[in-house]
C-alpha atoms as a PDB file:
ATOM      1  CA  UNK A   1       9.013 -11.362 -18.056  1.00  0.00           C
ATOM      2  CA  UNK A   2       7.457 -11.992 -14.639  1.00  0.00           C
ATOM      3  CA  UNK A   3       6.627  -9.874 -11.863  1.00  0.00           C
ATOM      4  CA  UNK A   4       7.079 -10.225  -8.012  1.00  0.00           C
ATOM      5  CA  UNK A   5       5.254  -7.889  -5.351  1.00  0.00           C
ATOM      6  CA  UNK A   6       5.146  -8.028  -1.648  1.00  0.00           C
ATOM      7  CA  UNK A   7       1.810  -7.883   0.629  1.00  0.00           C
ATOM      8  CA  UNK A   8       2.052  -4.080   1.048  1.00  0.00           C
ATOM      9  CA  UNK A   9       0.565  -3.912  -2.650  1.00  0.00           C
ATOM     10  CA  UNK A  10      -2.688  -4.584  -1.165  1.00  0.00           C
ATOM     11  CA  UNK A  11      -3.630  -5.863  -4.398  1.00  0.00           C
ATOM     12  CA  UNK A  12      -7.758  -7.304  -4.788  1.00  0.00           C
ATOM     13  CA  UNK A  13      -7.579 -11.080  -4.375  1.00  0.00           C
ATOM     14  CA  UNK A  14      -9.673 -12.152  -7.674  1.00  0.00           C
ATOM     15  CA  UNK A  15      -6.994 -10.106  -9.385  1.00  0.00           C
ATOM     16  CA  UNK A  16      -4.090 -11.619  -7.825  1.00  0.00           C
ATOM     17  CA  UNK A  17      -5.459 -15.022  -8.131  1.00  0.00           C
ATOM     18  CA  UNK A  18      -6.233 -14.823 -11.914  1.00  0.00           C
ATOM     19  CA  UNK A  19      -3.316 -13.219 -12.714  1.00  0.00           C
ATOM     20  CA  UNK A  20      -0.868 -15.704 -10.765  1.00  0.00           C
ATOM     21  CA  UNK A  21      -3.129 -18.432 -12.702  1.00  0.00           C
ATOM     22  CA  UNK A  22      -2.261 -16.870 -16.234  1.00  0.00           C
ATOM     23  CA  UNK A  23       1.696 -17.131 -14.900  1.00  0.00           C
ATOM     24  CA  UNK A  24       4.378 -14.431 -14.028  1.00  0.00           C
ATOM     25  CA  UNK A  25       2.886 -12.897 -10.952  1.00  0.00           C
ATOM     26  CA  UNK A  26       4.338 -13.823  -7.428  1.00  0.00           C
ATOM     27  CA  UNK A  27       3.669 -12.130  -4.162  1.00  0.00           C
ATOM     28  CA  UNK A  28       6.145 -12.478  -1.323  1.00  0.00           C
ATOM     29  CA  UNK A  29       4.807 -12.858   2.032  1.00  0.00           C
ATOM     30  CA  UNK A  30       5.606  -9.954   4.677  1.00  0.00           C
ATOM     31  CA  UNK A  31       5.457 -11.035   8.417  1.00  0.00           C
ATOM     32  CA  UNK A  32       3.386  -9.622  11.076  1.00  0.00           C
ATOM     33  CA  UNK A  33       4.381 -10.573  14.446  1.00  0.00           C
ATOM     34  CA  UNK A  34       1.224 -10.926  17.284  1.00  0.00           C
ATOM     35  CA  UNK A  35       1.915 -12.440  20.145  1.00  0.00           C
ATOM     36  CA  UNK A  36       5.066 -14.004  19.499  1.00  0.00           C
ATOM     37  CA  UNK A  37       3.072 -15.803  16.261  1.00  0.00           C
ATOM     38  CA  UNK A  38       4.614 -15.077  13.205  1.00  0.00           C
ATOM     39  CA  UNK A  39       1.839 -14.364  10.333  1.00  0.00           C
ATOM     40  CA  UNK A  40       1.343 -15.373   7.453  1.00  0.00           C
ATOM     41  CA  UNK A  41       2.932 -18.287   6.178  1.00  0.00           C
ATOM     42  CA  UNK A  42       5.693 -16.716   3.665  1.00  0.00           C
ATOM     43  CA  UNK A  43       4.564 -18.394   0.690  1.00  0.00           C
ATOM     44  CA  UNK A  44       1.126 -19.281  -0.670  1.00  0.00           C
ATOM     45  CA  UNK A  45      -0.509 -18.821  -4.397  1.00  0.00           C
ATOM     46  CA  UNK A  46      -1.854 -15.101  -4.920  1.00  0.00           C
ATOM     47  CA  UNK A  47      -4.792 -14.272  -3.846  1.00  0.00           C
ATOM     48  CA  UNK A  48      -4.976 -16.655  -1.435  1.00  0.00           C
ATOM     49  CA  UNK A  49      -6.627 -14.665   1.522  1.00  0.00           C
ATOM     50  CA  UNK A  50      -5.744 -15.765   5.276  1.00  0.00           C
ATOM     51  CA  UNK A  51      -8.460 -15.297   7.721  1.00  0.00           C
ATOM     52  CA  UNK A  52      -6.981 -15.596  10.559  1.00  0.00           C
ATOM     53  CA  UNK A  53      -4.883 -13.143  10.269  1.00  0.00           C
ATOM     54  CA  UNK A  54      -6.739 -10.031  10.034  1.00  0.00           C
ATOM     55  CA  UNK A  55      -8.801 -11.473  13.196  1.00  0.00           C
ATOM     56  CA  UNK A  56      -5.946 -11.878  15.701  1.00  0.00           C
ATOM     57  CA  UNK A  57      -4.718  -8.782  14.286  1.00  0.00           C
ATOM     58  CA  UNK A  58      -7.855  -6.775  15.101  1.00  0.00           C
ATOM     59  CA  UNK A  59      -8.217  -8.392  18.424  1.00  0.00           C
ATOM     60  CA  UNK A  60      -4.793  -7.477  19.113  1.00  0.00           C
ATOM     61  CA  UNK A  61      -5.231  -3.652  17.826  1.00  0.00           C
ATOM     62  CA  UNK A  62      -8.179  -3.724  19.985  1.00  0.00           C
ATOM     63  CA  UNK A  63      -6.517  -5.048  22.946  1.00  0.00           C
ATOM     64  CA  UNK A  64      -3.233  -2.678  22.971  1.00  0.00           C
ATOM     65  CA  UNK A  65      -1.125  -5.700  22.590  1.00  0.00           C
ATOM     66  CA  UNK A  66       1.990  -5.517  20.317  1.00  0.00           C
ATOM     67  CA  UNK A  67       1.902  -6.304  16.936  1.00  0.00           C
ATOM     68  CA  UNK A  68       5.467  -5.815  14.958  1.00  0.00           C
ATOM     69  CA  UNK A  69       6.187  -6.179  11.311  1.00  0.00           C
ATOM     70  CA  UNK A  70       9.078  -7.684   9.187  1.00  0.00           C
ATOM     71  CA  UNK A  71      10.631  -7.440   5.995  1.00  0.00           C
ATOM     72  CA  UNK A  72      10.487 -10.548   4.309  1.00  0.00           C
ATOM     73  CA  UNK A  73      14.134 -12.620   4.360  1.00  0.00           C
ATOM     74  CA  UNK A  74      16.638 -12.515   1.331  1.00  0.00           C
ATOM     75  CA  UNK A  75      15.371 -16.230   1.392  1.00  0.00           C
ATOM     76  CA  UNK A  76      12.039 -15.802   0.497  1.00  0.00           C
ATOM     77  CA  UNK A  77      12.970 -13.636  -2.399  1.00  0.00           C
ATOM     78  CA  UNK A  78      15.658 -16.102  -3.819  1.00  0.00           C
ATOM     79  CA  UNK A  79      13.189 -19.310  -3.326  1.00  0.00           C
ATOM     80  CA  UNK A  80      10.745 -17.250  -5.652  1.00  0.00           C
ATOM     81  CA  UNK A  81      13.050 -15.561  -8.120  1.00  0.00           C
ATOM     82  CA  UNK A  82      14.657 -19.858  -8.581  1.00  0.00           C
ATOM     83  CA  UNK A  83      10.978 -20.800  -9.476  1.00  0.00           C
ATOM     84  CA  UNK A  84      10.288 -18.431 -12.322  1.00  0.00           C
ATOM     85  CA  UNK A  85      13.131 -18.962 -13.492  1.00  0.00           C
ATOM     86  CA  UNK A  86      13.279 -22.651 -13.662  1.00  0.00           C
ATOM     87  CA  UNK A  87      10.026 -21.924 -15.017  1.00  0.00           C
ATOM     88  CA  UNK A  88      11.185 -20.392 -18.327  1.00  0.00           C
ATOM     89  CA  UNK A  89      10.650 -16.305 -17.503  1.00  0.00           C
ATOM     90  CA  UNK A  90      14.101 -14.656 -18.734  1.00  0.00           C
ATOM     91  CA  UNK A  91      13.789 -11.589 -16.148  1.00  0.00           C
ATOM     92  CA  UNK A  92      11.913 -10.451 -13.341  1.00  0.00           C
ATOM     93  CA  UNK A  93      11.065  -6.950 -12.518  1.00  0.00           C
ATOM     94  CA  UNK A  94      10.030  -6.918  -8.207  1.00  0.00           C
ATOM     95  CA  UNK A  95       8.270  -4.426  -6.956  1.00  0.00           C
ATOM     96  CA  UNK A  96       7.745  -3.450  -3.476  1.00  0.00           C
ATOM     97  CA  UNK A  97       6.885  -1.468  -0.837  1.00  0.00           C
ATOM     98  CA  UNK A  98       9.058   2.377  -0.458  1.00  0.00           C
ATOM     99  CA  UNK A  99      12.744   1.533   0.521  1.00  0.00           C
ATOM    100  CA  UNK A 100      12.151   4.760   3.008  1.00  0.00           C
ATOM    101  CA  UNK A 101       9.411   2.638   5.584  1.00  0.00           C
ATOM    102  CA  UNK A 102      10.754  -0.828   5.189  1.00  0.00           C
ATOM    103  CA  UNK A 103      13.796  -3.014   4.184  1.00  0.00           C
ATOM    104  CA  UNK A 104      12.223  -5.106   1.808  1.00  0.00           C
ATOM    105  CA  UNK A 105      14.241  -4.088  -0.952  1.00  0.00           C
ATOM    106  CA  UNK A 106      17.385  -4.967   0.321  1.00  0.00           C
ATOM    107  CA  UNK A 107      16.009  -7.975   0.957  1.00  0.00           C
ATOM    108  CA  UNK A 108      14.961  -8.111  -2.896  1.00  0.00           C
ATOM    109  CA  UNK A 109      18.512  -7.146  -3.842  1.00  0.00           C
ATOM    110  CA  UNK A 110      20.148  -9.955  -1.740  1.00  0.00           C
ATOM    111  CA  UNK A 111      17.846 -12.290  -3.049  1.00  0.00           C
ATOM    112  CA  UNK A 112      18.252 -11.668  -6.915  1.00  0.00           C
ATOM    113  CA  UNK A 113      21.853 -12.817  -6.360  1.00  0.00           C
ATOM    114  CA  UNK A 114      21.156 -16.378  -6.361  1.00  0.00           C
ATOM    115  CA  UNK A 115      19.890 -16.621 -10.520  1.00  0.00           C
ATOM    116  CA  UNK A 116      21.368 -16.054 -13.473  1.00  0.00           C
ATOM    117  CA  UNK A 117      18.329 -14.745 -15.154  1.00  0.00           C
ATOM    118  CA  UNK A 118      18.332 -10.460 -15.149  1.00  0.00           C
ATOM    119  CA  UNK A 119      16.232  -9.383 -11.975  1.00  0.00           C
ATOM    120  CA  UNK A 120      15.301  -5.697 -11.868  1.00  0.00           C
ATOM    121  CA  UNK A 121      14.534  -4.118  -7.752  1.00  0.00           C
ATOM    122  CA  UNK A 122      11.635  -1.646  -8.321  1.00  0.00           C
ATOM    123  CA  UNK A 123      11.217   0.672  -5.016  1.00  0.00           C
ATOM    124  CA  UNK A 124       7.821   1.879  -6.023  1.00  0.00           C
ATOM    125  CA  UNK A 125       8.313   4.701  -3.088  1.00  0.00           C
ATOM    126  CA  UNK A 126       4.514   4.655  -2.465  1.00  0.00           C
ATOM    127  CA  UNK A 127       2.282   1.604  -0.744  1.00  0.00           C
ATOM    128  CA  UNK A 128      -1.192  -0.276  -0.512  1.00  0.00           C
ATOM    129  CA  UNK A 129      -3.041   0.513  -4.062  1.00  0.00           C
ATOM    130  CA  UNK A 130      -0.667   2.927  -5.122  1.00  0.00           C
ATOM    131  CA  UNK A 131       2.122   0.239  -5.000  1.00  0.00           C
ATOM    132  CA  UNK A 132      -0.583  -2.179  -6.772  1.00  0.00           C
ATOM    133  CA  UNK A 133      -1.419  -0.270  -9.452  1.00  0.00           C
ATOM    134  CA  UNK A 134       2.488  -0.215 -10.363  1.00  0.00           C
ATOM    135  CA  UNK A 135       2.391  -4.007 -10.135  1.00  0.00           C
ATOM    136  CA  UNK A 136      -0.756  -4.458 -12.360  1.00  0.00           C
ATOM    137  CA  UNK A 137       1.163  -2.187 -15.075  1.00  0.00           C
ATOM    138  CA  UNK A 138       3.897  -4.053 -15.124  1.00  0.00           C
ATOM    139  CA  UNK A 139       2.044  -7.216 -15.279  1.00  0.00           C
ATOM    140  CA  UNK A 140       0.051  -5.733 -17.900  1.00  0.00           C
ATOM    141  CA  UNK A 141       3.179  -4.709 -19.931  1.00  0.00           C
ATOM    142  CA  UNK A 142       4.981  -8.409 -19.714  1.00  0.00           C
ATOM    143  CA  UNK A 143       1.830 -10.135 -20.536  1.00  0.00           C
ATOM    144  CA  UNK A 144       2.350  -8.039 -23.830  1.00  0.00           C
ATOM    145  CA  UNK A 145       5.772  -8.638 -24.465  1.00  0.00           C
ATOM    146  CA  UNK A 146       7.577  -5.630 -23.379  1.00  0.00           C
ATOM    147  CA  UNK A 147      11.497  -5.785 -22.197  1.00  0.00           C
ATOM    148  CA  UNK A 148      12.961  -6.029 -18.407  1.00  0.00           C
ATOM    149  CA  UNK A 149      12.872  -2.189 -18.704  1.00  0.00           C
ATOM    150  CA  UNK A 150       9.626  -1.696 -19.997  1.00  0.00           C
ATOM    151  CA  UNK A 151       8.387  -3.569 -17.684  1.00  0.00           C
ATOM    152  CA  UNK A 152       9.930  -1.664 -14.748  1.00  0.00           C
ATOM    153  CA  UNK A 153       8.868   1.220 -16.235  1.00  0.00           C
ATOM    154  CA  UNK A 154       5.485   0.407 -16.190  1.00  0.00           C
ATOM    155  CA  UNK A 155       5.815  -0.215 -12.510  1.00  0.00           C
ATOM    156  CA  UNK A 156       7.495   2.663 -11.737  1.00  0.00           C
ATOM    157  CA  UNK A 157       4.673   5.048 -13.918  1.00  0.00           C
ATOM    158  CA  UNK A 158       2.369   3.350 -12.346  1.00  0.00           C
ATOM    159  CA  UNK A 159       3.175   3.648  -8.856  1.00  0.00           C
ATOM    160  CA  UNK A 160       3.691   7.256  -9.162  1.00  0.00           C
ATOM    161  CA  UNK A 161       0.385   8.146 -11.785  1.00  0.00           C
ATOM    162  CA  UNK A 162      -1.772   7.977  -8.800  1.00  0.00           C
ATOM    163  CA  UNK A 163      -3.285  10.101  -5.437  1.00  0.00           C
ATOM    164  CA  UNK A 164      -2.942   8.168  -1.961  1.00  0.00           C
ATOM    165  CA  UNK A 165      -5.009  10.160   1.061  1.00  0.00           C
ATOM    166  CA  UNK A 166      -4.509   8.123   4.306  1.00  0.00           C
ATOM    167  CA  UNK A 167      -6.617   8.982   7.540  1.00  0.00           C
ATOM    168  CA  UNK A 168      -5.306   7.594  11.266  1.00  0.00           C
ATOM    169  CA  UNK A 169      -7.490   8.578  14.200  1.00  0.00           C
ATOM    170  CA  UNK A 170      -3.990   8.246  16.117  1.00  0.00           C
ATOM    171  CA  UNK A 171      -0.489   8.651  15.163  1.00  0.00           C
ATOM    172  CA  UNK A 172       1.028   6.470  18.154  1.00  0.00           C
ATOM    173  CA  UNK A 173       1.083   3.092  16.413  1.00  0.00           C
ATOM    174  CA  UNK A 174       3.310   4.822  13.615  1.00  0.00           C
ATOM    175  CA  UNK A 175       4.946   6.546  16.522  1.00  0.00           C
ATOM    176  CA  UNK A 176       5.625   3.142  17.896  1.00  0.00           C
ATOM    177  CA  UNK A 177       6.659   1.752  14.840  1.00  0.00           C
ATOM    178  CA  UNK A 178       9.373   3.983  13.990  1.00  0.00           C
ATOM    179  CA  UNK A 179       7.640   5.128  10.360  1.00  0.00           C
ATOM    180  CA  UNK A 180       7.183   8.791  11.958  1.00  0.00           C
ATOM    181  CA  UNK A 181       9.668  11.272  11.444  1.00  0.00           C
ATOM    182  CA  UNK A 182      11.419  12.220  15.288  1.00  0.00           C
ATOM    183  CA  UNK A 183       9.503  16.367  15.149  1.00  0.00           C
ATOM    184  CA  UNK A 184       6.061  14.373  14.143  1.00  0.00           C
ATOM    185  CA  UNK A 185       6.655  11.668  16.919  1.00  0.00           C
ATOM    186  CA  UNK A 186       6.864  14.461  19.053  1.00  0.00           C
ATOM    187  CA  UNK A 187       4.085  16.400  18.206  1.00  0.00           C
ATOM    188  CA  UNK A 188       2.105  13.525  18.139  1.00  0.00           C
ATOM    189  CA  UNK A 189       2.058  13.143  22.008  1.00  0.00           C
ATOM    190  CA  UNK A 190       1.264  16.610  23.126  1.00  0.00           C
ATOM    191  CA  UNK A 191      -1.183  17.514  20.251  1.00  0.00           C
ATOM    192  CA  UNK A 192      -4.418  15.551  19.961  1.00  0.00           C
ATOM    193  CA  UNK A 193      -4.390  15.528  15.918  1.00  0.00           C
ATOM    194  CA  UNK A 194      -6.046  13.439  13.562  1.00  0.00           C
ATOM    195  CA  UNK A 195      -3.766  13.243  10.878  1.00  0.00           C
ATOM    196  CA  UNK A 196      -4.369  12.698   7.093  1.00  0.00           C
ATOM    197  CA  UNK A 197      -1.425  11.262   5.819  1.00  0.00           C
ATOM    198  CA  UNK A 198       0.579  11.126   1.625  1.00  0.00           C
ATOM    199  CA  UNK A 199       3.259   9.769   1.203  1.00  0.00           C
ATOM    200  CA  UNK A 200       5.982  12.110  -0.575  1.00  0.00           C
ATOM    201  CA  UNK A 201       9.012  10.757  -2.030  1.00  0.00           C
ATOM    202  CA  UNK A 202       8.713   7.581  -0.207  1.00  0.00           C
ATOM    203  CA  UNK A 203       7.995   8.966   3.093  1.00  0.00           C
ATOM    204  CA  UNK A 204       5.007   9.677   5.169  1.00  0.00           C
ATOM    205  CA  UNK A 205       4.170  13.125   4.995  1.00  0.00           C
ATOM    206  CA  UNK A 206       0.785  15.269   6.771  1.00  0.00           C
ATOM    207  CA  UNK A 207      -1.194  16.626   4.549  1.00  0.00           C
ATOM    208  CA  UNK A 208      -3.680  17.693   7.059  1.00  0.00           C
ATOM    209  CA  UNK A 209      -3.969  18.052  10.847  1.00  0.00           C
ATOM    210  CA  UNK A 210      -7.669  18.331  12.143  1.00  0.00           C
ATOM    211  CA  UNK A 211      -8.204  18.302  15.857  1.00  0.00           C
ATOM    212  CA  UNK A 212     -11.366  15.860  15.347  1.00  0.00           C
ATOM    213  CA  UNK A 213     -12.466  12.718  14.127  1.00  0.00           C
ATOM    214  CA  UNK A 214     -15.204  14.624  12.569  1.00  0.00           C
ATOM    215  CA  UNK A 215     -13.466  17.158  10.758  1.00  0.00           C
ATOM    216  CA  UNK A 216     -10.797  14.418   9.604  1.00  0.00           C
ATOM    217  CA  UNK A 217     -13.513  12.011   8.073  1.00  0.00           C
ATOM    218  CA  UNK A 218     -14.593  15.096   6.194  1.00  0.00           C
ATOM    219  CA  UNK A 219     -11.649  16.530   5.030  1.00  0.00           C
ATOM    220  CA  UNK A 220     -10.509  12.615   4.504  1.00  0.00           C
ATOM    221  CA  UNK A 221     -14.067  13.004   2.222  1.00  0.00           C
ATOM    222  CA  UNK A 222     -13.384  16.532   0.516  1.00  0.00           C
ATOM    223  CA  UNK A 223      -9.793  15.633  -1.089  1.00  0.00           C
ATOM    224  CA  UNK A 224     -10.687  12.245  -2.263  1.00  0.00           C
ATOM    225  CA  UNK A 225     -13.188  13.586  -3.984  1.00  0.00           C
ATOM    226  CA  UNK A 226     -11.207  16.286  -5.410  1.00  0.00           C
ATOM    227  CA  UNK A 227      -8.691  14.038  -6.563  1.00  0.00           C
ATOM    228  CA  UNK A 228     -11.051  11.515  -8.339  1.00  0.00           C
ATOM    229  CA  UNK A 229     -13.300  14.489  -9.701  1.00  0.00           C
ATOM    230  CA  UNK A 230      -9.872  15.671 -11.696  1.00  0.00           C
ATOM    231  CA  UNK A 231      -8.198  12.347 -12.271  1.00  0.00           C
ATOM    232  CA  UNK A 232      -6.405  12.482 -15.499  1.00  0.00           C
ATOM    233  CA  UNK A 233      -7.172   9.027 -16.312  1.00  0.00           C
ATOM    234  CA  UNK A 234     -10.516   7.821 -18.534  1.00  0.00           C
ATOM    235  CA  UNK A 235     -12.636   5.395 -16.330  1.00  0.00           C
ATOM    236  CA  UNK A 236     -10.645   6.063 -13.570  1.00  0.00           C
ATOM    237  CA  UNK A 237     -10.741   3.248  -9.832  1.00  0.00           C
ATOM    238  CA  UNK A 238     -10.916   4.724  -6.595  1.00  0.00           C
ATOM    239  CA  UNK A 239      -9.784   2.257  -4.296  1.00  0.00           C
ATOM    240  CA  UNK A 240     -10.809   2.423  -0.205  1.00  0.00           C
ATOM    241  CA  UNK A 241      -9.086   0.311   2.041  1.00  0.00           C
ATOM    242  CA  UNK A 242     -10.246  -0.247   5.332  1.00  0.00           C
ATOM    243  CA  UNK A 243      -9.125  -1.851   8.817  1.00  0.00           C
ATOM    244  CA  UNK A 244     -12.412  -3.914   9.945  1.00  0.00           C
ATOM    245  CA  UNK A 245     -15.169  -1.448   8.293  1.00  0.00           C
ATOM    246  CA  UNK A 246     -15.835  -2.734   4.563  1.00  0.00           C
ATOM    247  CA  UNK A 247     -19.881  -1.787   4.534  1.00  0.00           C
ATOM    248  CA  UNK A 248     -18.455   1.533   5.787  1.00  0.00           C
ATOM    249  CA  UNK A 249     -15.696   1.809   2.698  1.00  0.00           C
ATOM    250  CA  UNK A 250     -18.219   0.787   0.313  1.00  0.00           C
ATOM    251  CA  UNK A 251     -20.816   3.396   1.596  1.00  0.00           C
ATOM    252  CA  UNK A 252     -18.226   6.425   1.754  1.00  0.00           C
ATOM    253  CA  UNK A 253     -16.634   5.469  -1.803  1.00  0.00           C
ATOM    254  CA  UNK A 254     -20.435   4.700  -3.594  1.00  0.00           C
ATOM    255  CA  UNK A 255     -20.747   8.406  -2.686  1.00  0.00           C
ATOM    256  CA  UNK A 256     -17.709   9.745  -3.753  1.00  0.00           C
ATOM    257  CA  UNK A 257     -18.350   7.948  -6.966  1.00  0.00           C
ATOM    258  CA  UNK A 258     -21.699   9.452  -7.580  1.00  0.00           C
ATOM    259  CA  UNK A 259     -20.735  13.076  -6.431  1.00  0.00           C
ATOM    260  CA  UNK A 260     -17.336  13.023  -8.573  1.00  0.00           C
ATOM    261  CA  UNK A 261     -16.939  11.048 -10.904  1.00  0.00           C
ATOM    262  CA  UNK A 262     -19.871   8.542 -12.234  1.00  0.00           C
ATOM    263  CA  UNK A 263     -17.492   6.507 -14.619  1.00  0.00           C
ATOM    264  CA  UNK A 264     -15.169   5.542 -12.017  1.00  0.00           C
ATOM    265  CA  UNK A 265     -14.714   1.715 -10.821  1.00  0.00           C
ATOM    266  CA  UNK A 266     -14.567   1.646  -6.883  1.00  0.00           C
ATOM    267  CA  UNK A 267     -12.729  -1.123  -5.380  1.00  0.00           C
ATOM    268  CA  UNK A 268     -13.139  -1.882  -1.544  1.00  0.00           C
ATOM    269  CA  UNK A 269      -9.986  -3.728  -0.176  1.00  0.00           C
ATOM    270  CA  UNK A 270      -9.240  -4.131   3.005  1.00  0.00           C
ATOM    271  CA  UNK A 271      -5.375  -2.851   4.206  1.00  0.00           C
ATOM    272  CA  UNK A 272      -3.121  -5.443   4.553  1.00  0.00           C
ATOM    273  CA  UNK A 273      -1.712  -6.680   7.804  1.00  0.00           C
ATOM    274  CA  UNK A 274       1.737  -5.379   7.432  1.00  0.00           C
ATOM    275  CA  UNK A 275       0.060  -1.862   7.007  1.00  0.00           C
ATOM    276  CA  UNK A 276      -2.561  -2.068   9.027  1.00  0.00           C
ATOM    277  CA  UNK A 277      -0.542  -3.202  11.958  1.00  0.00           C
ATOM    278  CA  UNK A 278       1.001   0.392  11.874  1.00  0.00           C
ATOM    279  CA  UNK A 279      -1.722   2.298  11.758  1.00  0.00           C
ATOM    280  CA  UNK A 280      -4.453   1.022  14.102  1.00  0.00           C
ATOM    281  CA  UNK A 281      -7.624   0.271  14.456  1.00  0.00           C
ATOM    282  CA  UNK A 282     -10.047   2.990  12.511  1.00  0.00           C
ATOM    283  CA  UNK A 283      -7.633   3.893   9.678  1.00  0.00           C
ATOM    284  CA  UNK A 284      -8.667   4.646   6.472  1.00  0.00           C
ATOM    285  CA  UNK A 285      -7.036   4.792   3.123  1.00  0.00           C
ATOM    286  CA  UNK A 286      -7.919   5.698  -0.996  1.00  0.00           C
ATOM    287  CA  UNK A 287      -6.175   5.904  -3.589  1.00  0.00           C
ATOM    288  CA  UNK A 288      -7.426   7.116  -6.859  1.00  0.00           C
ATOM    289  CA  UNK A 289      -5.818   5.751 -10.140  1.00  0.00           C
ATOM    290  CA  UNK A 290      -3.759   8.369 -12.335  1.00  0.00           C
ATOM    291  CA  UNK A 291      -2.544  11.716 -11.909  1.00  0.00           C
ATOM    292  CA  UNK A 292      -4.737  14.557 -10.804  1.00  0.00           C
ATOM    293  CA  UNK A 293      -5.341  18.281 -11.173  1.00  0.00           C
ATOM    294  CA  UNK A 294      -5.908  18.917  -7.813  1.00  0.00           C
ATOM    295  CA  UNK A 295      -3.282  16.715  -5.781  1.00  0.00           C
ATOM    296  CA  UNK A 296      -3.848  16.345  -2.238  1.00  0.00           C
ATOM    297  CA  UNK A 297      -0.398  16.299  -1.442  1.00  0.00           C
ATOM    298  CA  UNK A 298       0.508  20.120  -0.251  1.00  0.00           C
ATOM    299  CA  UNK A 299       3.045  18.743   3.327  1.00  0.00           C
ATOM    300  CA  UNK A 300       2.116  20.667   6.275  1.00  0.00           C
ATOM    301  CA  UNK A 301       5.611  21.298   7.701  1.00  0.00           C
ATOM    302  CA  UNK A 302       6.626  19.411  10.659  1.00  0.00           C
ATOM    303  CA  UNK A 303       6.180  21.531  13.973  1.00  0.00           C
ATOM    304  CA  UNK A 304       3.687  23.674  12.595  1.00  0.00           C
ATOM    305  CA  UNK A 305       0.194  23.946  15.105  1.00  0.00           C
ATOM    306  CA  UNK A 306      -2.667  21.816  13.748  1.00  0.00           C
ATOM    307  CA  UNK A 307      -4.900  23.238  11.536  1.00  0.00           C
ATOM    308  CA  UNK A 308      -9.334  22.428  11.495  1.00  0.00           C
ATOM    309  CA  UNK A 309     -11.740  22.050  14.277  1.00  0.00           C
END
């Protein structure tokens, strides 16, 4: 069995790249539009990092010029899907980014027409790490030999088996980018809010609203922490992903680690461009690996005032 992903998995590049060397792991490029120049190129080995994008997207971010996203073409998805199978893999489980902030499933499910070989559409309803760590399961489980429906249902355990916490110091580049519901969009023009964000059955959800960056870094701080402190999981990873601050990531999660949970493994990734382009400059995200006793997920619900200082 082999496994396709898209660039919203966020997944580390050493990991990528060994595991696309091993065989049966493809990712499928997502565009991000700055400028009217399309990034990145929509196929290249796993792994394989692109500088230049994450510069002219932060200048861009920086500069208030537009930056748009894509879903990648039923094209891309059916060039892939003919490779591994020409290269011997009897099915393919893809898994990508929630069906509920992107099309990229349906561009999966167009694509998967054009083999003969069984291709299974996995909407992991999640993103970044939390959409990775369904993708490393599923590796995990074909590189042992499991069925087409094992193997999905690695993805889809793993997808779900985890805690994502996202901080934006502003909601108007989700506002702009459609991914905010129309009450939130609202309330995120006439309220100054720092939002921490879940997402809850494949949508963007608050799970906080603090009035200041200061209160939202430590709140941002306090459920992390929480989560990896009770994460059912033994030697648990607490991924960070940050826009532009990695010595800041690494600081904030080498503290977390030490407070919570000493056996943990943090990972320090940066968000990819096709997330990071909708939530600007500043943004922070973690996601800690399996379920937890103490879920940070409890929706605040839409219209209600802001809560914090």
């Amino acid at each position: 069995m082999a496994v396709v992903t898209d660039d919203a998995a966020a997944l580390p590049p050493a990991w990528a790249a060994a595991a696309a060397g091993t065989g049966g792991l493809a990712v499928v490029g997502m565009p991000v539009m700055i400028g009217g120049q399309i990034f990145p190129a929509p196929e290249r080995a796993p792994g394989a990092g692109d500088d230049e994008v994450p510069r002219a997207l932060l200048l861009a971010l920086a500069e208030g010029r537009p930056v748009t996203t894509s879903r990648p073409s039923p094209g891309q998805f059916r060039r892939v899907y003919r490779r591994l199978e020409a290269a011997g893999y009897e099915g393919i489980v893809s898994v990508h980014l929630s069906a509920e902030l992107s099309g990229t499933t349906g561009s999966a499910w167009i694509g998967r027409r054009a083999v003969d070989v069984p291709v299974t559409v996995v909407d992991s309803r999640t993103a970044a790490m939390a959409q990775g760590f369904g993708v490393q399961r599923a590796w995990t489980a074909a590189g042992a030999g499991a069925g087409l429906e094992e193997v999905a249902a690695a993805a889809r355990e793993g997808s779900r088996d985890n805690t994502l916490l996202l901080w934006v110091p502003s909601l108007e580049p989700l506002r702009r980018g459609g991914r905010l519901a129309p009450s939130a969009a609202v309330l995120s023009q006439v309220l100054p809010i720092r939002p921490l964000l879940s997402i809850d059955g494949g949508r963007l959800v608050a799970v906080e609203k603090p009035r200041t960056a200061a209160r939202a870094r430590a709140r941002f701080a306090a459920l992390v922490g929480e989560a990896l402190a009770t994460a059912e999981h033994e030697d648990p990873v607490l991924v960070l992903h940050h826009l532009g601050d990695e010595d800041g990531a690494r600081e904030l999660g080498e503290q977390l680690v030490e407070a919570h949970r000493p056996d943990a493994r943090l990972l320090v990734c940066p968000l990819p461009p096709v997330l990071a382009a909708h939530v600007g400059l500043g943004a922070r995200a973690a996601v800690v690996e399996g379920p937890s006793a103490r879920p940070v997920l409890h929706p605040v619900p839409p219209g209600t005032a802001p809560g914090g200082d």
